[in-house]
C-alpha atoms as a PDB file:
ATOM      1  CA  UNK A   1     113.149 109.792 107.693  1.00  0.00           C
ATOM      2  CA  UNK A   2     115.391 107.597 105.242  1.00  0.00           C
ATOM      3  CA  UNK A   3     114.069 107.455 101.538  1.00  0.00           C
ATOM      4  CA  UNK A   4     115.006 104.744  99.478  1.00  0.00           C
ATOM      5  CA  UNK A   5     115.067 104.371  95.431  1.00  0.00           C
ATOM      6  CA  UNK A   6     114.559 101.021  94.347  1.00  0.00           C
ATOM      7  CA  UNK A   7     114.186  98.598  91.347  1.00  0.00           C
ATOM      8  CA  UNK A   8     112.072  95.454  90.711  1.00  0.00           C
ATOM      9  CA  UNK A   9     111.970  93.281  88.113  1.00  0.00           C
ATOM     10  CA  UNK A  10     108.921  92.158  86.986  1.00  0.00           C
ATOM     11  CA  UNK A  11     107.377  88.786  86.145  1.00  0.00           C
ATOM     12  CA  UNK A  12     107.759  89.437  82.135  1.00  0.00           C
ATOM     13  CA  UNK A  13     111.511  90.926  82.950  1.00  0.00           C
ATOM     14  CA  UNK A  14     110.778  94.061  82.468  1.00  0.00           C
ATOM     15  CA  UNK A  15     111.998  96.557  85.336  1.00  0.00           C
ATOM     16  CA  UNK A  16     109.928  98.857  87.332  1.00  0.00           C
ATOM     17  CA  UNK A  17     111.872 102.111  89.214  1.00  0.00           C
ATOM     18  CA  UNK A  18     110.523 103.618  92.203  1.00  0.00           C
ATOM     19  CA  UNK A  19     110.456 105.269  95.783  1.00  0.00           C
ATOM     20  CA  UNK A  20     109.216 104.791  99.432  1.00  0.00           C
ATOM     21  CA  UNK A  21     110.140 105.198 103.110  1.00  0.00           C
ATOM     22  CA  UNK A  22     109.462 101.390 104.393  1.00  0.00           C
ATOM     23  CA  UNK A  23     111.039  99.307 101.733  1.00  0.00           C
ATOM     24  CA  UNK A  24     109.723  95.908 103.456  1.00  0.00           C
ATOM     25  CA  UNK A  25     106.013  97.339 102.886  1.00  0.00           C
ATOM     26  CA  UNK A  26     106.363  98.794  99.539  1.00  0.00           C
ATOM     27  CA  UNK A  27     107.740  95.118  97.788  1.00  0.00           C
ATOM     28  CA  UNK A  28     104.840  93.310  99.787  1.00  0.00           C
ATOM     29  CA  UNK A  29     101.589  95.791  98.443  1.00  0.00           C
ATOM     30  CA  UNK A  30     103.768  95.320  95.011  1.00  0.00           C
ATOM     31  CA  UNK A  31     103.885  91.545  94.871  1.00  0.00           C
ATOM     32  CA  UNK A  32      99.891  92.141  96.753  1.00  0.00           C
ATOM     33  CA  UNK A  33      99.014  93.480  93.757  1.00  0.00           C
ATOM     34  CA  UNK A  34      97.986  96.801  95.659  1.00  0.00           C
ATOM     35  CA  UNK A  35     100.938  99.457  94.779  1.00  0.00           C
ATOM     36  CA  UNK A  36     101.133 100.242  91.646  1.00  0.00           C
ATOM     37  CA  UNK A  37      99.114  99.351  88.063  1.00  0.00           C
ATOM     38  CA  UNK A  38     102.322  98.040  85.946  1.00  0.00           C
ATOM     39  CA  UNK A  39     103.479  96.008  88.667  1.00  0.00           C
ATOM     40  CA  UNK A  40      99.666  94.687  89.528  1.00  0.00           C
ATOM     41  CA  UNK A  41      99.703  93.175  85.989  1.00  0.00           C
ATOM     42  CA  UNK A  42     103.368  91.773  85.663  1.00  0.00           C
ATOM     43  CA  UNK A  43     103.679  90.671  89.195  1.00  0.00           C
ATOM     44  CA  UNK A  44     105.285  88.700  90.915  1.00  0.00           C
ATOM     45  CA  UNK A  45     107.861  91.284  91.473  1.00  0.00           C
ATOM     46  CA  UNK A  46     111.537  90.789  92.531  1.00  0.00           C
ATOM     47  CA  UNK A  47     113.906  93.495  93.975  1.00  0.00           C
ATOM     48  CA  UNK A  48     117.114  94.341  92.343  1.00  0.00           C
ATOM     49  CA  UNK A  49     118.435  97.664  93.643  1.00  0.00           C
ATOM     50  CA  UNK A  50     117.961  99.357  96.471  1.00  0.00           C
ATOM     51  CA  UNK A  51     119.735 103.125  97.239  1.00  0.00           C
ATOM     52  CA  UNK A  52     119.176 105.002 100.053  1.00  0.00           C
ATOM     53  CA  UNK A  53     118.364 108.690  99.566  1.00  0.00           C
ATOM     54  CA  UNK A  54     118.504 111.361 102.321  1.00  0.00           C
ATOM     55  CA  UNK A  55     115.469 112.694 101.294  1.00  0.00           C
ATOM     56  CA  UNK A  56     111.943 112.627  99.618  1.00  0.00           C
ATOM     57  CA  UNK A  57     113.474 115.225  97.268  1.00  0.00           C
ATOM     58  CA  UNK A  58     116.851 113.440  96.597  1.00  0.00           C
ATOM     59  CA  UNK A  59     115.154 109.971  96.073  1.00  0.00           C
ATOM     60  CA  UNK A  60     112.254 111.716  93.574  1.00  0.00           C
ATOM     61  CA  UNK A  61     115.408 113.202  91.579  1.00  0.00           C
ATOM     62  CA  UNK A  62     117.421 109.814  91.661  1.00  0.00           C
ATOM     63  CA  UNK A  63     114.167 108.128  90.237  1.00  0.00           C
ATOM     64  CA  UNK A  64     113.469 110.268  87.350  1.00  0.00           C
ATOM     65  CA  UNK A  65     117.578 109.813  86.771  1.00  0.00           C
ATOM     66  CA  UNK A  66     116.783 105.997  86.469  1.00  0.00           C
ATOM     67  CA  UNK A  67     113.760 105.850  84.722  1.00  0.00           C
ATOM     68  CA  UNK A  68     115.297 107.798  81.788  1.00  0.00           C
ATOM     69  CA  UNK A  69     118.071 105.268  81.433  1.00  0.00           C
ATOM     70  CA  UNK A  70     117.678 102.302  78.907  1.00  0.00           C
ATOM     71  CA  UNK A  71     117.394  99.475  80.280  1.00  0.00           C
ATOM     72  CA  UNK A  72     121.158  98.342  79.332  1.00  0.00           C
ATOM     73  CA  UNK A  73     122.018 101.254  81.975  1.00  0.00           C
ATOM     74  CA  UNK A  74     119.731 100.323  84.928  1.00  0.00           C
ATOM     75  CA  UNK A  75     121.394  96.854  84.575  1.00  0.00           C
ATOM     76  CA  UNK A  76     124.549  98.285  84.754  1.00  0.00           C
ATOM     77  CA  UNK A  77     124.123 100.339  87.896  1.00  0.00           C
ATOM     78  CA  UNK A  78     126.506  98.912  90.566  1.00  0.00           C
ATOM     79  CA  UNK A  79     124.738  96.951  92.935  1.00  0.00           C
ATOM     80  CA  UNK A  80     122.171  95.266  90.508  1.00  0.00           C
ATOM     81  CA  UNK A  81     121.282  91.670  90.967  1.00  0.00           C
ATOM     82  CA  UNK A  82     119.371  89.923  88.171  1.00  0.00           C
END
């Protein structure tokens, strides 16, 4: 099973790191309103990066990676599209 990390940004701009194993259904229950508390408030939502892990471990470890980074560095990852 493929494990993706992935990045929205949020109505307000902020951004909004996380993981899953169906991408398509994650970013609907996000812009739903139904996966997560930060995104339910500042939705809609808009995806922005997208890696694919090889695991449930790998992607957890590439999360906590990203979510330390300031924000200058998430935008900076290659492959970001705002």
């Amino acid at each position: 099973m493929s494990w993706t990390c992935y990045i929205l940004r949020c109505a307000d701009d902020t951004l909004y790191c996380g993981i899953t194993n169906d991408l398509e259904k994650r970013l609907a229950a996000h812009n739903a309103g139904t996966a997560s508390k930060y995104t339910r408030a500042r939705g809609p939502v808009e995806l922005v990066f997208v890696e694919q892990c090889d695991d449930k471990s790998a992607a957890l470890k590439r999360e906590m990676q990203i979510k330390k980074m300031h924000r200058s560095a998430k935008l900076a990852l290659p492959g970001v599209q705002v």
